[in-house]
PDB file of N, CA and C in Angstrom:
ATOM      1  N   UNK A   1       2.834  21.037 -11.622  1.00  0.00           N
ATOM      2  CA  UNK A   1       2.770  21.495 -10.257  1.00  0.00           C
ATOM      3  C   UNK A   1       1.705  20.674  -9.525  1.00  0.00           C
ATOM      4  N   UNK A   2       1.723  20.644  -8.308  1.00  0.00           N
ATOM      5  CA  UNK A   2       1.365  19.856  -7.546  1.00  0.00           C
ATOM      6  C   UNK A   2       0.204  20.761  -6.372  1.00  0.00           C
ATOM      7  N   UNK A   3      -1.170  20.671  -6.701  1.00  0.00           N
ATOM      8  CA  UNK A   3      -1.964  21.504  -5.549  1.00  0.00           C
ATOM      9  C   UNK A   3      -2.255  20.961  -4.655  1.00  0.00           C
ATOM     10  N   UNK A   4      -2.643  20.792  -3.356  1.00  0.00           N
ATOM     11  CA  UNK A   4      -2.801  20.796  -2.115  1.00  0.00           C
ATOM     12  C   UNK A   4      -4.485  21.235  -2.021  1.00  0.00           C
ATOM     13  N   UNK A   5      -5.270  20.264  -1.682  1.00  0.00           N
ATOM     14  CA  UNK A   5      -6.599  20.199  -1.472  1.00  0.00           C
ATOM     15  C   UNK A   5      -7.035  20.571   0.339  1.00  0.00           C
ATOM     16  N   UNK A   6      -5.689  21.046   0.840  1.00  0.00           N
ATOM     17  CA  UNK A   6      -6.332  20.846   2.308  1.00  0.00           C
ATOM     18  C   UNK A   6      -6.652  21.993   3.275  1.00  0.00           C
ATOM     19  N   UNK A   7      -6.530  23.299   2.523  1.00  0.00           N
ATOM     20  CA  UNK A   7      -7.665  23.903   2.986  1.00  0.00           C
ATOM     21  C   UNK A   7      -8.832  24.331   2.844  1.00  0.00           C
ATOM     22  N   UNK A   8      -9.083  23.428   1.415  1.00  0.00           N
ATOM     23  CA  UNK A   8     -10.418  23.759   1.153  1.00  0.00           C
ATOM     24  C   UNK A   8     -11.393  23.158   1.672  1.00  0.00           C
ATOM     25  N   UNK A   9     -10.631  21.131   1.879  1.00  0.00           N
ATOM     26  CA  UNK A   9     -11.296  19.888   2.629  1.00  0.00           C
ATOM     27  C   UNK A   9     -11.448  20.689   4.439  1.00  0.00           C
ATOM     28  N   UNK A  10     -10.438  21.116   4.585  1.00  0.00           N
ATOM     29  CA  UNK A  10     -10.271  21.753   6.432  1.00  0.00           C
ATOM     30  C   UNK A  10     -11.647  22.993   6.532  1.00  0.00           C
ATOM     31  N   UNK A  11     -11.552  24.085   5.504  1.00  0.00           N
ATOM     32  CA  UNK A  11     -12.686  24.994   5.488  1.00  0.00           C
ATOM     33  C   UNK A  11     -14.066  24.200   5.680  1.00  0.00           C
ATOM     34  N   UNK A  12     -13.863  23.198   4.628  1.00  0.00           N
ATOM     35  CA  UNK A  12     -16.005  22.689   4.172  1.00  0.00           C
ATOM     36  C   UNK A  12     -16.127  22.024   5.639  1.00  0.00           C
ATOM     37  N   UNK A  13     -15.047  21.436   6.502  1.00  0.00           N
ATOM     38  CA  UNK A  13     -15.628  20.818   7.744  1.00  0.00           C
ATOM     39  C   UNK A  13     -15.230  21.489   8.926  1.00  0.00           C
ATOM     40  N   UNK A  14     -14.599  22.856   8.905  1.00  0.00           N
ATOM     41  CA  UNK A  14     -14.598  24.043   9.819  1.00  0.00           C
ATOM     42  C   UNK A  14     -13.924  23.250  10.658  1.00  0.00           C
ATOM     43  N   UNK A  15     -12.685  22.757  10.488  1.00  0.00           N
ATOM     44  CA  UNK A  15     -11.445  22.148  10.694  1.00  0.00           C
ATOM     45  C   UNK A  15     -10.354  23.508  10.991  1.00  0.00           C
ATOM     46  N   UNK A  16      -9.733  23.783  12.020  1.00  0.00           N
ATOM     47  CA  UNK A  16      -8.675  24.509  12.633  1.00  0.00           C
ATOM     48  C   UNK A  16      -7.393  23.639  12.251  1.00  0.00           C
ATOM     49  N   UNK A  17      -6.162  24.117  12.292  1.00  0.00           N
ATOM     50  CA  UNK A  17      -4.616  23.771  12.007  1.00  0.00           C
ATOM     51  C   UNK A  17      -4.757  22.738  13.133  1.00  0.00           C
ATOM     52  N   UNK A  18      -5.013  23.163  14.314  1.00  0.00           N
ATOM     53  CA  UNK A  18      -4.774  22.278  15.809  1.00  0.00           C
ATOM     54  C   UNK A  18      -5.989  21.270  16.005  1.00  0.00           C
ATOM     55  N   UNK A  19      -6.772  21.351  14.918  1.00  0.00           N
ATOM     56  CA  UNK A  19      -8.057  20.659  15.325  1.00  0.00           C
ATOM     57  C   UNK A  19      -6.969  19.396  14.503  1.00  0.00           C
ATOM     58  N   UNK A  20      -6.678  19.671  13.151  1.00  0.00           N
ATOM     59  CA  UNK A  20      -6.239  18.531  12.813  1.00  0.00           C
ATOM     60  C   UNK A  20      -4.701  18.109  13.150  1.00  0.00           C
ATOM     61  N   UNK A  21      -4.271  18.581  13.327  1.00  0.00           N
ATOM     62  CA  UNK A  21      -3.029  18.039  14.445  1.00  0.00           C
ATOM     63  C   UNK A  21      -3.771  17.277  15.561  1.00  0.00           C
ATOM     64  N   UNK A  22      -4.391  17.750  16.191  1.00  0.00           N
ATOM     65  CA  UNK A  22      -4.708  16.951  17.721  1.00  0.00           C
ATOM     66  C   UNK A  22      -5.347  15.047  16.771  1.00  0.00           C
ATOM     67  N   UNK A  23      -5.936  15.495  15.923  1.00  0.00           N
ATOM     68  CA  UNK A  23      -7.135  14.352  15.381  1.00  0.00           C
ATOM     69  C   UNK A  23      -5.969  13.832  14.552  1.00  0.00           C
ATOM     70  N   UNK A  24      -4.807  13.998  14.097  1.00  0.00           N
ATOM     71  CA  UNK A  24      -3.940  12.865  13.166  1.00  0.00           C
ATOM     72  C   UNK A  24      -2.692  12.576  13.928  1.00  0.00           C
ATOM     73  N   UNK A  25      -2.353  13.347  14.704  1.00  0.00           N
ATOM     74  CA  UNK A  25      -1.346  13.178  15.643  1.00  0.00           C
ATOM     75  C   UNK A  25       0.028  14.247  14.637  1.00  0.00           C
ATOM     76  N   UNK A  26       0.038  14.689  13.958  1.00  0.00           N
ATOM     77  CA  UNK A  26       1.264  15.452  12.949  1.00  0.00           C
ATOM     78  C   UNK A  26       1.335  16.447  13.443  1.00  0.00           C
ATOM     79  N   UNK A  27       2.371  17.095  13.085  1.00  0.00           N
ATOM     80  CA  UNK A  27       3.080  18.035  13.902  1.00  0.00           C
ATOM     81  C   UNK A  27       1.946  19.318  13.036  1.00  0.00           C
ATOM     82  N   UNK A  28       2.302  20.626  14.387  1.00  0.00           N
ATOM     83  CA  UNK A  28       1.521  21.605  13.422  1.00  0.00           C
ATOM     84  C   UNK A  28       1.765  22.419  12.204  1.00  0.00           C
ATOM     85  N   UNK A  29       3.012  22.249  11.899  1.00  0.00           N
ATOM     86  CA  UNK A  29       4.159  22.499  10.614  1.00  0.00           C
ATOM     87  C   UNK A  29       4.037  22.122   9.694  1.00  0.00           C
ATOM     88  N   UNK A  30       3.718  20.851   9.776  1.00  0.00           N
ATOM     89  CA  UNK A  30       3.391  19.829   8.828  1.00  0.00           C
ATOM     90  C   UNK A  30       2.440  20.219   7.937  1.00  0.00           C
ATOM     91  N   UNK A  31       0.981  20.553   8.813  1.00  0.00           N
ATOM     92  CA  UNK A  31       0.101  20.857   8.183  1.00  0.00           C
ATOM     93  C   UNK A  31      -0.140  21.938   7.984  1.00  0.00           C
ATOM     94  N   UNK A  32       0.861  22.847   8.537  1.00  0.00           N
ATOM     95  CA  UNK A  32       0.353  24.629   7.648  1.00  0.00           C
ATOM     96  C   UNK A  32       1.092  24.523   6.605  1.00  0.00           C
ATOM     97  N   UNK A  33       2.248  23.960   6.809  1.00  0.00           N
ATOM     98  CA  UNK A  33       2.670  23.894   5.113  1.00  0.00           C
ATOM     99  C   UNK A  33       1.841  23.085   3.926  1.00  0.00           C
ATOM    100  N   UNK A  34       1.188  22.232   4.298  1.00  0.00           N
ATOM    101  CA  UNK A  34       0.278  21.569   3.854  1.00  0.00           C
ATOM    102  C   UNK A  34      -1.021  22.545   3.329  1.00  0.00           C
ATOM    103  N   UNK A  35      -1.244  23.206   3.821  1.00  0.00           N
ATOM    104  CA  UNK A  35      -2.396  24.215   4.056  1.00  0.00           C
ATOM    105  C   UNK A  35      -1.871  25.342   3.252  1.00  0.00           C
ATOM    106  N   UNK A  36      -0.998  25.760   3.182  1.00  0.00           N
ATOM    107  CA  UNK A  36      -0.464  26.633   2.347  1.00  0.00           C
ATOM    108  C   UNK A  36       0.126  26.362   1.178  1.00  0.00           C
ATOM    109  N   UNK A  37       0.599  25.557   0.931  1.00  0.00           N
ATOM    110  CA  UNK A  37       0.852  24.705  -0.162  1.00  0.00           C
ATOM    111  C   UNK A  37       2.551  25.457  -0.305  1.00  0.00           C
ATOM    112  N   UNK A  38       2.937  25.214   0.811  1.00  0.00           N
ATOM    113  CA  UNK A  38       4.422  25.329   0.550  1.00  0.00           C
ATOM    114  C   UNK A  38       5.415  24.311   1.012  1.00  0.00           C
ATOM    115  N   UNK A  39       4.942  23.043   1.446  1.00  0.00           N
ATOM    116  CA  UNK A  39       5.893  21.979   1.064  1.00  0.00           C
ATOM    117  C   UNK A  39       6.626  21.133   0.091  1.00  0.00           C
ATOM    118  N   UNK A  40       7.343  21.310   0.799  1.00  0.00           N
ATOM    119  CA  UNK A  40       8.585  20.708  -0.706  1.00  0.00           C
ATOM    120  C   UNK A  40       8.611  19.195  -0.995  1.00  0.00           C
ATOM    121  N   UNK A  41       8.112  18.503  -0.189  1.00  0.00           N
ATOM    122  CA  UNK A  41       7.779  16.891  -0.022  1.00  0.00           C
ATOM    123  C   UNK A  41       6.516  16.345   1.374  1.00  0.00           C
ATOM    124  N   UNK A  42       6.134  15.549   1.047  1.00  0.00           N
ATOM    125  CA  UNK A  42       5.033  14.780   1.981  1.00  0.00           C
ATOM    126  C   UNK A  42       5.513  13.458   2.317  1.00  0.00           C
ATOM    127  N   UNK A  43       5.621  13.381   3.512  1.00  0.00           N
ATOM    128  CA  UNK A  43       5.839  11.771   3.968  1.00  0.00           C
ATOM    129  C   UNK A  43       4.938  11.141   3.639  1.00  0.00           C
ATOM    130  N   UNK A  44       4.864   9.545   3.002  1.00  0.00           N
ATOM    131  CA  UNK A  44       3.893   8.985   2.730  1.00  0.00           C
ATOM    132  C   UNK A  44       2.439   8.735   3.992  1.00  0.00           C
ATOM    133  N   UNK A  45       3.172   8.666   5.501  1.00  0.00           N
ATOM    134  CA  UNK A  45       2.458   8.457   7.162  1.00  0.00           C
ATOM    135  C   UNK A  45       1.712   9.758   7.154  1.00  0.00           C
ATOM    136  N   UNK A  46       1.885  10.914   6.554  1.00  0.00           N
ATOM    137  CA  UNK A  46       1.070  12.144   6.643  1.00  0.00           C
ATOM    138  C   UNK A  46       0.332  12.014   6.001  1.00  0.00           C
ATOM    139  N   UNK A  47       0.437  11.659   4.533  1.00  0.00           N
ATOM    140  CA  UNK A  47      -0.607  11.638   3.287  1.00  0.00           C
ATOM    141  C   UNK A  47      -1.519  10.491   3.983  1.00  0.00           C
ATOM    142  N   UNK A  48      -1.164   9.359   4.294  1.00  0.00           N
ATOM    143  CA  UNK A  48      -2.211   8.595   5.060  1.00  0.00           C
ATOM    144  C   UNK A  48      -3.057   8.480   6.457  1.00  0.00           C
ATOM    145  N   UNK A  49      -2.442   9.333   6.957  1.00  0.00           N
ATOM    146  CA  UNK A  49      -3.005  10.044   7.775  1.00  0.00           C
ATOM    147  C   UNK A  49      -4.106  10.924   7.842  1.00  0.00           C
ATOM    148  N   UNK A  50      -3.712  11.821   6.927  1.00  0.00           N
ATOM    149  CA  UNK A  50      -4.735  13.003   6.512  1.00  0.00           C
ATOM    150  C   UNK A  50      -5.944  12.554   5.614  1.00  0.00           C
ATOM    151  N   UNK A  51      -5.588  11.202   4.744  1.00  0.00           N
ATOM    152  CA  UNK A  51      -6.998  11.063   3.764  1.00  0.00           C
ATOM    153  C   UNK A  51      -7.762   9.823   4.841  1.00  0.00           C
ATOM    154  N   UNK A  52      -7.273   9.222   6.104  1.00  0.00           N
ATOM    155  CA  UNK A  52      -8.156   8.379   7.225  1.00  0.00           C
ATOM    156  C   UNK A  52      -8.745   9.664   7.833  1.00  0.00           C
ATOM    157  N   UNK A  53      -8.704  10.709   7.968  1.00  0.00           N
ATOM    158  CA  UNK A  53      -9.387  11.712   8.762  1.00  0.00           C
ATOM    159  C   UNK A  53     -10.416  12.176   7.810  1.00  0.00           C
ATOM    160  N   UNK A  54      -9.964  12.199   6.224  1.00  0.00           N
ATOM    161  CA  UNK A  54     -10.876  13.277   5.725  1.00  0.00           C
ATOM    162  C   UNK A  54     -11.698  12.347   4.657  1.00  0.00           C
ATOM    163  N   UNK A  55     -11.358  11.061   5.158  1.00  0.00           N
ATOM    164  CA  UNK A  55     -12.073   9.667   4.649  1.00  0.00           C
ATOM    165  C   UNK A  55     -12.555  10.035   3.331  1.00  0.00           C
ATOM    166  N   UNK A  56     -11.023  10.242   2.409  1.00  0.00           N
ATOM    167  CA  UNK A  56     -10.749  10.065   1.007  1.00  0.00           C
ATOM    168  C   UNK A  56     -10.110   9.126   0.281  1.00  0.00           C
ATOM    169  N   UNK A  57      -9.116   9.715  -0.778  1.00  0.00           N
ATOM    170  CA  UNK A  57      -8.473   8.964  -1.927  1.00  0.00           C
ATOM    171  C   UNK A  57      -6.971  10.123  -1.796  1.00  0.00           C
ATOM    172  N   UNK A  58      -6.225   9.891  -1.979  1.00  0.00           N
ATOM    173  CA  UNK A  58      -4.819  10.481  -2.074  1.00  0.00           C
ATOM    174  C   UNK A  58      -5.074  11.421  -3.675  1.00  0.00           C
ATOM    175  N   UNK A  59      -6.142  11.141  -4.344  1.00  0.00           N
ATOM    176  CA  UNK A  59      -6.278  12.070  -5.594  1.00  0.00           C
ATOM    177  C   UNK A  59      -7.422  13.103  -5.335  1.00  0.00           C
ATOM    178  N   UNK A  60      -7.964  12.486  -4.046  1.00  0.00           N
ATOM    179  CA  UNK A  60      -8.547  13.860  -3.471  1.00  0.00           C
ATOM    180  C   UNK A  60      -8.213  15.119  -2.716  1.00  0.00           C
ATOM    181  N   UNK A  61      -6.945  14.543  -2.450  1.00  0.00           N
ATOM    182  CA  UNK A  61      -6.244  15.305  -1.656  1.00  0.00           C
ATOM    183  C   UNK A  61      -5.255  16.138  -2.125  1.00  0.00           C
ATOM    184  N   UNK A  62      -4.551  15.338  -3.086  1.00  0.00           N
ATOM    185  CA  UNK A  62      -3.529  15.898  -4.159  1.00  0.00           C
ATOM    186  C   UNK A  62      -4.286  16.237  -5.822  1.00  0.00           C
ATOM    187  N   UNK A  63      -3.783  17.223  -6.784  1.00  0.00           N
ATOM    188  CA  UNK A  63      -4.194  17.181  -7.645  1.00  0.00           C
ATOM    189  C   UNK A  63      -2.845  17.493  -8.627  1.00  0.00           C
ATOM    190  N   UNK A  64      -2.601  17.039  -9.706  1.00  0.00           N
ATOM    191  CA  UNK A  64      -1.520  17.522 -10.872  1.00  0.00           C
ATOM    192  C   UNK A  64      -1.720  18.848 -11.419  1.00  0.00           C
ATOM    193  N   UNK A  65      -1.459  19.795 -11.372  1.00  0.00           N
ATOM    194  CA  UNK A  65      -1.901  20.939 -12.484  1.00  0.00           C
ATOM    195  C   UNK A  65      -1.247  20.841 -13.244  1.00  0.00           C
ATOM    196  N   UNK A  66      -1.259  21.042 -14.903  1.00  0.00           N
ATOM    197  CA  UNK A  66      -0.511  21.277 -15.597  1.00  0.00           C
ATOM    198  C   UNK A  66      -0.063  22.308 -16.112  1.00  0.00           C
ATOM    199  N   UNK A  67       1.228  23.046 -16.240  1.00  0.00           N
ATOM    200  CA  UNK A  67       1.413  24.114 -16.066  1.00  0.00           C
ATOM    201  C   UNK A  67       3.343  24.254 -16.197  1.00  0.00           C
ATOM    202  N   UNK A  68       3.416  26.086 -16.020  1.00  0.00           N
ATOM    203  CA  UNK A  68       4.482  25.864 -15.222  1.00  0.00           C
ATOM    204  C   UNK A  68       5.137  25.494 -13.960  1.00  0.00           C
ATOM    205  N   UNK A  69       6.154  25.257 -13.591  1.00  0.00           N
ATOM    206  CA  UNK A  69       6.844  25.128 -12.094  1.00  0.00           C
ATOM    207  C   UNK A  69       7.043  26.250 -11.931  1.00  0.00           C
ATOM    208  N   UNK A  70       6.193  26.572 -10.136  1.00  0.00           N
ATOM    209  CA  UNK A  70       7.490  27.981  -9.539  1.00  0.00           C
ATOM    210  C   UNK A  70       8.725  28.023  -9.847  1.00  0.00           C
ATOM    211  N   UNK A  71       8.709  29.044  -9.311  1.00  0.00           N
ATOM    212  CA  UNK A  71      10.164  29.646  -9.380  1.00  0.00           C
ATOM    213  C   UNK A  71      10.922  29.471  -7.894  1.00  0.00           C
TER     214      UNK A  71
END
């Protein structure tokens, strides 16, 4: 399974849904699913998007768990 680092990165810099929409240009969908960790795929222009804002690594952002898959 696949975790989603971005509301914890959005919390530590008191980052809003619309704060980062306005600052990456992505839709606001994008990133609540992002934020919630219920997307089913990431465009590669989002993932690079989001780690030029939060001036990372794509393994900071994403992590592997090992585990089962939802259901």
């Amino acid at each position: 399974m696949i975790r989603c680092h971005l509301s914890r990165m959005m919390g530590e810099r008191k980052l809003k849904i619309a704060d980062v929409a306005r600052e990456t240009g992505l839709h606001r969908n994008t990133i609540t699913l992002l934020y919630n960790e219920t997307a089913n795929r990431v465009d590669m222009e989002t993932i690079d998007r989001l780690c030029e804002l939060f001036a990372c690594e794509v393994g900071d952002l994403f992590e592997r768990v090992k585990g089962s898959l939802p259901a």
